[in-house]
Protein backbone atom coordinates (compact mmCIF):
# COMPACT_ATOMS: atom_id res chain seq x y z
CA UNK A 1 104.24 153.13 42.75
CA UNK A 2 106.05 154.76 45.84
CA UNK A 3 102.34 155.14 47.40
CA UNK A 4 101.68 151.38 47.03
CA UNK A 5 104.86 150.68 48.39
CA UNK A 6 104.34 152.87 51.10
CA UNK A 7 101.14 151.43 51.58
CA UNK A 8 102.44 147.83 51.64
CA UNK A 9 105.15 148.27 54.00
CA UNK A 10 102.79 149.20 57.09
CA UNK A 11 100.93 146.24 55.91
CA UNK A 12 103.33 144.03 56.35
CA UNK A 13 105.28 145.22 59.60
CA UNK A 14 101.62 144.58 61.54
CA UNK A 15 101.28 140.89 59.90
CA UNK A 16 104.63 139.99 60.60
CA UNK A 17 104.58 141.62 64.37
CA UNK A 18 101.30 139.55 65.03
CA UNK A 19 102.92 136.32 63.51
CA UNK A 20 105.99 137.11 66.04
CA UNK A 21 103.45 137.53 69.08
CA UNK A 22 101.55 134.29 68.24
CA UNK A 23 104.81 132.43 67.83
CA UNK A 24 105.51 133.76 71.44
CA UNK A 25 102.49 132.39 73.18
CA UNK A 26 103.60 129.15 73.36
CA UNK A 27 106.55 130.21 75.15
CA UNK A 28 104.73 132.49 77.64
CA UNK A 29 102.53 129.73 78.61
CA UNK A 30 105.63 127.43 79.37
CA UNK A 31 106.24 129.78 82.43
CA UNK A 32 102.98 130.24 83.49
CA UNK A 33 103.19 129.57 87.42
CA UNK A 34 99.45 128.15 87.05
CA UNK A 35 100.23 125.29 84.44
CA UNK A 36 98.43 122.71 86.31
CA UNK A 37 101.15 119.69 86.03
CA UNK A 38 103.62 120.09 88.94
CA UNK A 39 105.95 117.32 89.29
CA UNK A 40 109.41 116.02 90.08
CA UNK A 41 111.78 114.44 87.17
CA UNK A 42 113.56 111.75 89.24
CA UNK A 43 116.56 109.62 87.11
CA UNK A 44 117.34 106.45 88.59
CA UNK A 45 120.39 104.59 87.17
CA UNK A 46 120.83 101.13 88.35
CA UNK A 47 123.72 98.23 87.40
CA UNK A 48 122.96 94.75 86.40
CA UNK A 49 123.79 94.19 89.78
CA UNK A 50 121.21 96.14 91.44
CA UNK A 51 119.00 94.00 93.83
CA UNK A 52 120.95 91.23 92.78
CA UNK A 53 118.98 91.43 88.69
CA UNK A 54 115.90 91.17 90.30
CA UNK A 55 113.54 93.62 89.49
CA UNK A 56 112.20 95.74 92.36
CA UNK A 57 110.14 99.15 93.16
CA UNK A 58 110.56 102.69 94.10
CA UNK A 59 108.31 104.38 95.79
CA UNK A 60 107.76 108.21 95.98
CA UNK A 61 105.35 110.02 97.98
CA UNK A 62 104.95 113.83 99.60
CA UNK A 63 105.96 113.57 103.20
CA UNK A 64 106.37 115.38 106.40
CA UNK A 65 109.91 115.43 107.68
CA UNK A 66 109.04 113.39 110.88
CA UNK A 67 106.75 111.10 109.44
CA UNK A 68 109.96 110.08 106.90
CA UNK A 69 112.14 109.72 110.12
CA UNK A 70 109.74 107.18 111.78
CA UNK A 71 109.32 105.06 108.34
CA UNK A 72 110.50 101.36 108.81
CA UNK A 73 110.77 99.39 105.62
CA UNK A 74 107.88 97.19 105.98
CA UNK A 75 105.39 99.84 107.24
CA UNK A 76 106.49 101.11 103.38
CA UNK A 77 106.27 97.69 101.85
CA UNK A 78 102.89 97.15 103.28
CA UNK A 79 101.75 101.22 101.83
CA UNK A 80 102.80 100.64 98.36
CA UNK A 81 100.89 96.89 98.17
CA UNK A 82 97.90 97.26 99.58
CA UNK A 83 95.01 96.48 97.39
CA UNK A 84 94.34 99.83 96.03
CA UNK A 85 97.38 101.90 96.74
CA UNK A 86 97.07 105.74 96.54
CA UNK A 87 99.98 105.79 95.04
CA UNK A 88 101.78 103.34 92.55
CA UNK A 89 105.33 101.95 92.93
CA UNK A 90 107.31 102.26 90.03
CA UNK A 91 109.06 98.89 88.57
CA UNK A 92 112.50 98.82 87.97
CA UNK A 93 114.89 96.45 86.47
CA UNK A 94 118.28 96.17 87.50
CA UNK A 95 120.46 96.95 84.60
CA UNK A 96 118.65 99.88 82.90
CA UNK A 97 117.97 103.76 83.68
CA UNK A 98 114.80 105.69 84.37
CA UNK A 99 113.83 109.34 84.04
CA UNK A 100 109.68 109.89 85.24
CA UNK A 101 108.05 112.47 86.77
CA UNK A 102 106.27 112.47 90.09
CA UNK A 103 102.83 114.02 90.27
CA UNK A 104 103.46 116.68 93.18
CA UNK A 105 100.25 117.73 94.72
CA UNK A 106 102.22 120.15 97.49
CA UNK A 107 105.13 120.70 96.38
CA UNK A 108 106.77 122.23 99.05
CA UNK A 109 106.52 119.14 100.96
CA UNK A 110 109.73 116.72 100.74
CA UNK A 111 109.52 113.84 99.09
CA UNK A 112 110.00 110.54 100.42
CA UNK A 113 111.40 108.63 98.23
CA UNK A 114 111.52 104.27 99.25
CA UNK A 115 113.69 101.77 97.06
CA UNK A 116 112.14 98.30 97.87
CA UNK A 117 115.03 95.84 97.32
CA UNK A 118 114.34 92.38 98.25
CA UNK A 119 117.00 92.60 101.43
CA UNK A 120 117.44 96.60 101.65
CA UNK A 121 120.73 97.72 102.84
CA UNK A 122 120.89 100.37 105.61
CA UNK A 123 120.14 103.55 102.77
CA UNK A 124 117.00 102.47 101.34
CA UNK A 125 115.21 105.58 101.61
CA UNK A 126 115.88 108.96 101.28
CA UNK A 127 113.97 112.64 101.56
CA UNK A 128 114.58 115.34 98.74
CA UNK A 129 113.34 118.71 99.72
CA UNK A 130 112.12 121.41 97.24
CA UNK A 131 113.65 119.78 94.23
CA UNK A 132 112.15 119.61 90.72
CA UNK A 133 114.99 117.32 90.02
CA UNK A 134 116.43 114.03 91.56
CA UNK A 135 119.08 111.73 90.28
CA UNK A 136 119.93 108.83 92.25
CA UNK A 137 122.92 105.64 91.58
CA UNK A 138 121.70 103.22 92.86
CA UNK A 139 124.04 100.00 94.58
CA UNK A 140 123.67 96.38 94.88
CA UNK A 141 121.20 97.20 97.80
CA UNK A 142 121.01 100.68 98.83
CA UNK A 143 120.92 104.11 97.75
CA UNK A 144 124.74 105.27 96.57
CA UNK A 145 124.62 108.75 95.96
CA UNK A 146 122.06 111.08 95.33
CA UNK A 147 121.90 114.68 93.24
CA UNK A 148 118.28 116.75 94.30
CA UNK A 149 118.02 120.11 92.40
């Protein structure tokens, strides 16, 4: 019996040390650098206040530092409504918080990131460079405060 055993024991190391690597793959493929789905998690918290409870938009695009500079509000506007936008404003309701993720096609370019009040205060854009994450308060109408990690 202390041959089967023996037997057994090798047996079992090798199908419990390929379970363990199979469990692993998973995890290896979460830090693959070639994953495919780059993106930015942006969190926008809003008050019931926000653009006076009217819903509004937020747009988010890749930008070049001077091209976000020279950006007047309704250059943006007219960007994010044209009849078949490249990229889609997000709707948001005063009142309630968002967490999405941004589709990053370069992501070392900042991001330009456009809150389309009805009657923007002076902050109503902003540019978040080489983050993965963005949180931003927003006011009655303009941008508050801002965290970009």
């Amino acid at each position: 019996m202390s041959n089967l055993a023996k037997i057994k024991k090798p047996a079992l190391r090798f199908v419990l040390s390929q379970m363990f690597l199979l469990a692993l793959i998973p995890l290896f493929c979460s830090f693959w650098p070639f994953t495919g789905e780059e993106g930015t998690v942006m969190r926008v918290n809003t008050t019931a206040t926000t653009n006076k409870g009217v819903p509004f938009y937020i747009y988010v695009k890749e930008v070049e530092k001077g091209e976000f500079l020279r950006h007047e509000y309704q250059q943006i506007v007219h960007e994010a409504f044209t009849e078949n936008p490249k990229i889609q404003p997000f709707v948001i309701f005063p009142g309630d918080n968002y967490e999405f993720t941004v589709a990053r096609e370069q992501s070392e370019k900042p991001l330009g990131i456009y809150v389309l009040y009805t009657n923007p205060g002076d902050d109503w854009k902003m540019i978040a460079n080489g983050s993965t994450r963005v949180t931003i308060e927003l006011g009655d109408t303009e941008i508050l405060s801002a965290s970009i990690r």
